[in-house]
Protein backbone atom coordinates (compact mmCIF):
# COMPACT_ATOMS: atom_id res chain seq x y z
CA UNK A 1 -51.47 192.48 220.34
CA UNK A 2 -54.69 192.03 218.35
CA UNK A 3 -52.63 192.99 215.46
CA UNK A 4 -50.41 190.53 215.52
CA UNK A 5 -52.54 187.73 216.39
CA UNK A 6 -54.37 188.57 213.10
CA UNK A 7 -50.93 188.31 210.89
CA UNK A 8 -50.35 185.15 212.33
CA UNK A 9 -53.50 183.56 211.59
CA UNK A 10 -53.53 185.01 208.03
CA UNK A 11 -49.95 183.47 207.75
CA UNK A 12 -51.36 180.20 209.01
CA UNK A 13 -54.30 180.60 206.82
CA UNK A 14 -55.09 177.61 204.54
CA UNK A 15 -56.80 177.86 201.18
CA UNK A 16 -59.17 175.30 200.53
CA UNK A 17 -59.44 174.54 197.16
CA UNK A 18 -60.11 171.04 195.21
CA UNK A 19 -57.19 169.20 194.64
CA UNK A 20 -56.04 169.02 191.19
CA UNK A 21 -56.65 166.87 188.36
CA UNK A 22 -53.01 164.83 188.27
CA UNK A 23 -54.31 164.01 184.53
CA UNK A 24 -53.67 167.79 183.42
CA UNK A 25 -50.48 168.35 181.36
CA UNK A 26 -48.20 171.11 181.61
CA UNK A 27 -46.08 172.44 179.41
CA UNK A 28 -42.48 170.95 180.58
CA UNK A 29 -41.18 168.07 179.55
CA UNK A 30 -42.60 164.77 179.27
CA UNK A 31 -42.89 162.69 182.41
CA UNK A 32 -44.23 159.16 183.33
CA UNK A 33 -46.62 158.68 186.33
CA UNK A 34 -49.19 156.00 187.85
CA UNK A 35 -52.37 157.43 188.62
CA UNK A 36 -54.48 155.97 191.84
CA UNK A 37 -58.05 156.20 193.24
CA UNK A 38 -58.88 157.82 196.47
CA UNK A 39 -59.59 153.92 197.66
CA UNK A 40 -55.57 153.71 196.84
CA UNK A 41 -55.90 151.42 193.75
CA UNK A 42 -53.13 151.66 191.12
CA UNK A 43 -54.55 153.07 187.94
CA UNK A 44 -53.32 153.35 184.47
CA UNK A 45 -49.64 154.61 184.25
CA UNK A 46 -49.27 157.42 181.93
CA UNK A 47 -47.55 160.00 180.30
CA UNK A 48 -47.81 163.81 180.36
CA UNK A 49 -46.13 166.79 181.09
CA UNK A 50 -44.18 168.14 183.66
CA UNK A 51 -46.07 171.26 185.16
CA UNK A 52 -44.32 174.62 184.71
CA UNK A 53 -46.02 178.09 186.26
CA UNK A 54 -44.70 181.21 187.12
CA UNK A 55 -43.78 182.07 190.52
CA UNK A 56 -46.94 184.68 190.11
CA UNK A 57 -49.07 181.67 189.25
CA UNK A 58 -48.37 179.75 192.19
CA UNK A 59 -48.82 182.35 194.83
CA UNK A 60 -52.49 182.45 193.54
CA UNK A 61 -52.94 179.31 193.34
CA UNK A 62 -51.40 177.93 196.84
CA UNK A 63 -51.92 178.97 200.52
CA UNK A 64 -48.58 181.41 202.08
CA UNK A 65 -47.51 177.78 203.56
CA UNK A 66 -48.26 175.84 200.57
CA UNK A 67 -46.23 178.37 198.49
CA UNK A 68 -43.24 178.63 201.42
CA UNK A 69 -42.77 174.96 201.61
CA UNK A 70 -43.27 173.56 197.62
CA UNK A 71 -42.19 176.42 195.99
CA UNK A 72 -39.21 177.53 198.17
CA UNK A 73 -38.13 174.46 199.85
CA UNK A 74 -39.28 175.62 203.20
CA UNK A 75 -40.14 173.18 206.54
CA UNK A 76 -43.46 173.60 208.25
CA UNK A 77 -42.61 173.00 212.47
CA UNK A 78 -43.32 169.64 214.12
CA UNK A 79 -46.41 168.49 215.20
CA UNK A 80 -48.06 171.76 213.56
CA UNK A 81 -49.26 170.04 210.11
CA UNK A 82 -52.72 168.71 209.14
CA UNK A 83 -51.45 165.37 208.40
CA UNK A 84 -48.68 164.50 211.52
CA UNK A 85 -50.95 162.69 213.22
CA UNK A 86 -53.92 161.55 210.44
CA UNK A 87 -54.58 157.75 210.63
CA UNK A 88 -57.48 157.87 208.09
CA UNK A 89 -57.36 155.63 204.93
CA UNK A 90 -56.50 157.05 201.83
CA UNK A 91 -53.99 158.46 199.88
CA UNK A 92 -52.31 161.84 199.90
CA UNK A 93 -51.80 164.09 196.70
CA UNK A 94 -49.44 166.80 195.97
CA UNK A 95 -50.90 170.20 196.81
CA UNK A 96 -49.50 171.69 193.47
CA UNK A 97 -50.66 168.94 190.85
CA UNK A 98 -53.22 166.38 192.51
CA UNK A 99 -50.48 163.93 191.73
CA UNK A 100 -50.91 160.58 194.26
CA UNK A 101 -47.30 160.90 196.28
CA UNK A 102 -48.08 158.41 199.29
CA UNK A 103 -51.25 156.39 200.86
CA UNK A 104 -52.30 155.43 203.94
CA UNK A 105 -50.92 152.08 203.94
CA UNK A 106 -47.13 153.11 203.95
CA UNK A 107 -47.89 155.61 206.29
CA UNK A 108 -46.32 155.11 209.88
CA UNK A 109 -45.79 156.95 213.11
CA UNK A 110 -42.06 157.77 212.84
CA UNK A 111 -42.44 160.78 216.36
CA UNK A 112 -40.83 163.06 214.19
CA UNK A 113 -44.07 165.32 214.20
CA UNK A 114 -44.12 164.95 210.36
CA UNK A 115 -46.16 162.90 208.10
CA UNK A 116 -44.00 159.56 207.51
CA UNK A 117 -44.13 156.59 205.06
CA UNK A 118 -41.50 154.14 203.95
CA UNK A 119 -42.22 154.49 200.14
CA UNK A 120 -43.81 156.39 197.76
CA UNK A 121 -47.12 155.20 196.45
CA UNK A 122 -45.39 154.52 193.27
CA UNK A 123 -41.91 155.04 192.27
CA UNK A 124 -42.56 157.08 189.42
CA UNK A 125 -44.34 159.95 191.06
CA UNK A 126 -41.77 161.12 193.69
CA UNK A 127 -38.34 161.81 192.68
CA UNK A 128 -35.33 162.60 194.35
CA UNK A 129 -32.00 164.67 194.09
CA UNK A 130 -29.24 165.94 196.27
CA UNK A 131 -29.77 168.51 198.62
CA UNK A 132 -26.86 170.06 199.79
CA UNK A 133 -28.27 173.04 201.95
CA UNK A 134 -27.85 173.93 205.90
CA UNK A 135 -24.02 173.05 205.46
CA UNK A 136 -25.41 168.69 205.33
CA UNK A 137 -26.07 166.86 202.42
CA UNK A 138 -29.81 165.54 202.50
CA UNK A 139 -31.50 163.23 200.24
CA UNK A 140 -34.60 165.83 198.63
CA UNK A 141 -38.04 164.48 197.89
CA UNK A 142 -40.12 166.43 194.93
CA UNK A 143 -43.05 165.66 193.04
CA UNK A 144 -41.96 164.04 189.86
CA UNK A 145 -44.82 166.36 187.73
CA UNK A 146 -44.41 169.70 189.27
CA UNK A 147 -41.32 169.45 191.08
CA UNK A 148 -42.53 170.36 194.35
CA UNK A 149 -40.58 170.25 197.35
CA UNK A 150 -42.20 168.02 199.97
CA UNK A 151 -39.44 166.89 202.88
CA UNK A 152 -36.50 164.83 202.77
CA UNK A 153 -35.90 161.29 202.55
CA UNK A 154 -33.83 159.30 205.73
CA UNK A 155 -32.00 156.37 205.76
CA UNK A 156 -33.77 155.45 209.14
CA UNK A 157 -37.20 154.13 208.40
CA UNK A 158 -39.26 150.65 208.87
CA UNK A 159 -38.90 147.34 207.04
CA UNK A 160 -39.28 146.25 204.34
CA UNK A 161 -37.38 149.86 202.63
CA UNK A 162 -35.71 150.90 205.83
CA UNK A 163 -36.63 154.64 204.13
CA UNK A 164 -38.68 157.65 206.18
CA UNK A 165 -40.11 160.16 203.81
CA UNK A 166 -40.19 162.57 205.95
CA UNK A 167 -43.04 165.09 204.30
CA UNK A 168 -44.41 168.11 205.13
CA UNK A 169 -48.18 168.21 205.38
CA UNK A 170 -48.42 171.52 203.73
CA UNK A 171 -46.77 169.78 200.47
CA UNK A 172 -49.86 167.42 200.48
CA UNK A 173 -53.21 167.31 199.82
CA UNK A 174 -55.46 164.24 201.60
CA UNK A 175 -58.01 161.84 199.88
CA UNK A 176 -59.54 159.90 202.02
CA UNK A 177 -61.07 156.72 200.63
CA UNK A 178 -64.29 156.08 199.23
């Protein structure tokens, strides 16, 4: 029993590591994002490129959950995330890239035991595509600069978008404002 308590809490384990500098380029193609401040300012929109890293790379550099949900489209369970249920100000950055995805302010409770907003903190940061997987076709939210996975996007949120990004905490990274 011991034993297996231990490889669940090394599965559940969470690096802690600084979030990354969104202002890094990568070696992919050119993309356009806005940068923000941890207050959740808009800053300078700008160009750089996308972030490409080996599969290798990644598992170094992200926690088994980070890695299971951005890097292989996996879902962490309800009401089990660091974020579900955070009501601090500030604004939440991918895990991969530092890149600002959402903030505070679009943030609502949706009971869905995920982190929820009703947009993006800018348009340009979070992209979306088709996602045709467990035999339903799902609208796919990724980080425009990496192209992490972080949830899906619903047709069932709040005025004034009537959207739920429905993210999973282990795709994000929280800044809370200063």
């Amino acid at each position: 029993m011991p034993a297996a308590l231990g490889g669940i809490a090394l599965l559940l384990w969470r690096k802690e590591r600084p979030i990354p500098d969104p202002r890094a380029s990568g070696a992919g193609l050119p993309v356009r994002i806005v940068l923000f401040r941890d207050n959740g300012s808009r800053g300078e929109t700008v160009e750089t490129n996308k972030i490409q890293k080996s599969e290798e790379e990644w598992r170094k550099e992200l926690s088994l959950e980070e890695y299971a949900v951005t890097r292989q489209k996996g879902t962490e369970r309800a009401f089990t995330g660091r974020y579900w249920n955070n009501h601090e100000d500030g604004v939440y950055r991918c895990a991969c890239c530092g890149t600002a995805l959402f903030r505070s302010d679009e943030k609502f409770d949706s009971g869905t035991g995920w982190p929820s907003f009703w947009a993006p903190a800018a348009p340009e940061n979070v992209a979306t595509e088709e996602d045709t997987s467990l035999f339903m076709t799902r609208t796919e939210a990724l980080c425009s600069k990496c192209d992490a996975h972080l949830g899906h996007v619903f047709p069932d949120g709040p005025e004034p978008t009537g959207l739920r990004y429905c993210i999973n905490s282990a795709a994000l990274r929280f800044a809370p404002k200063k």
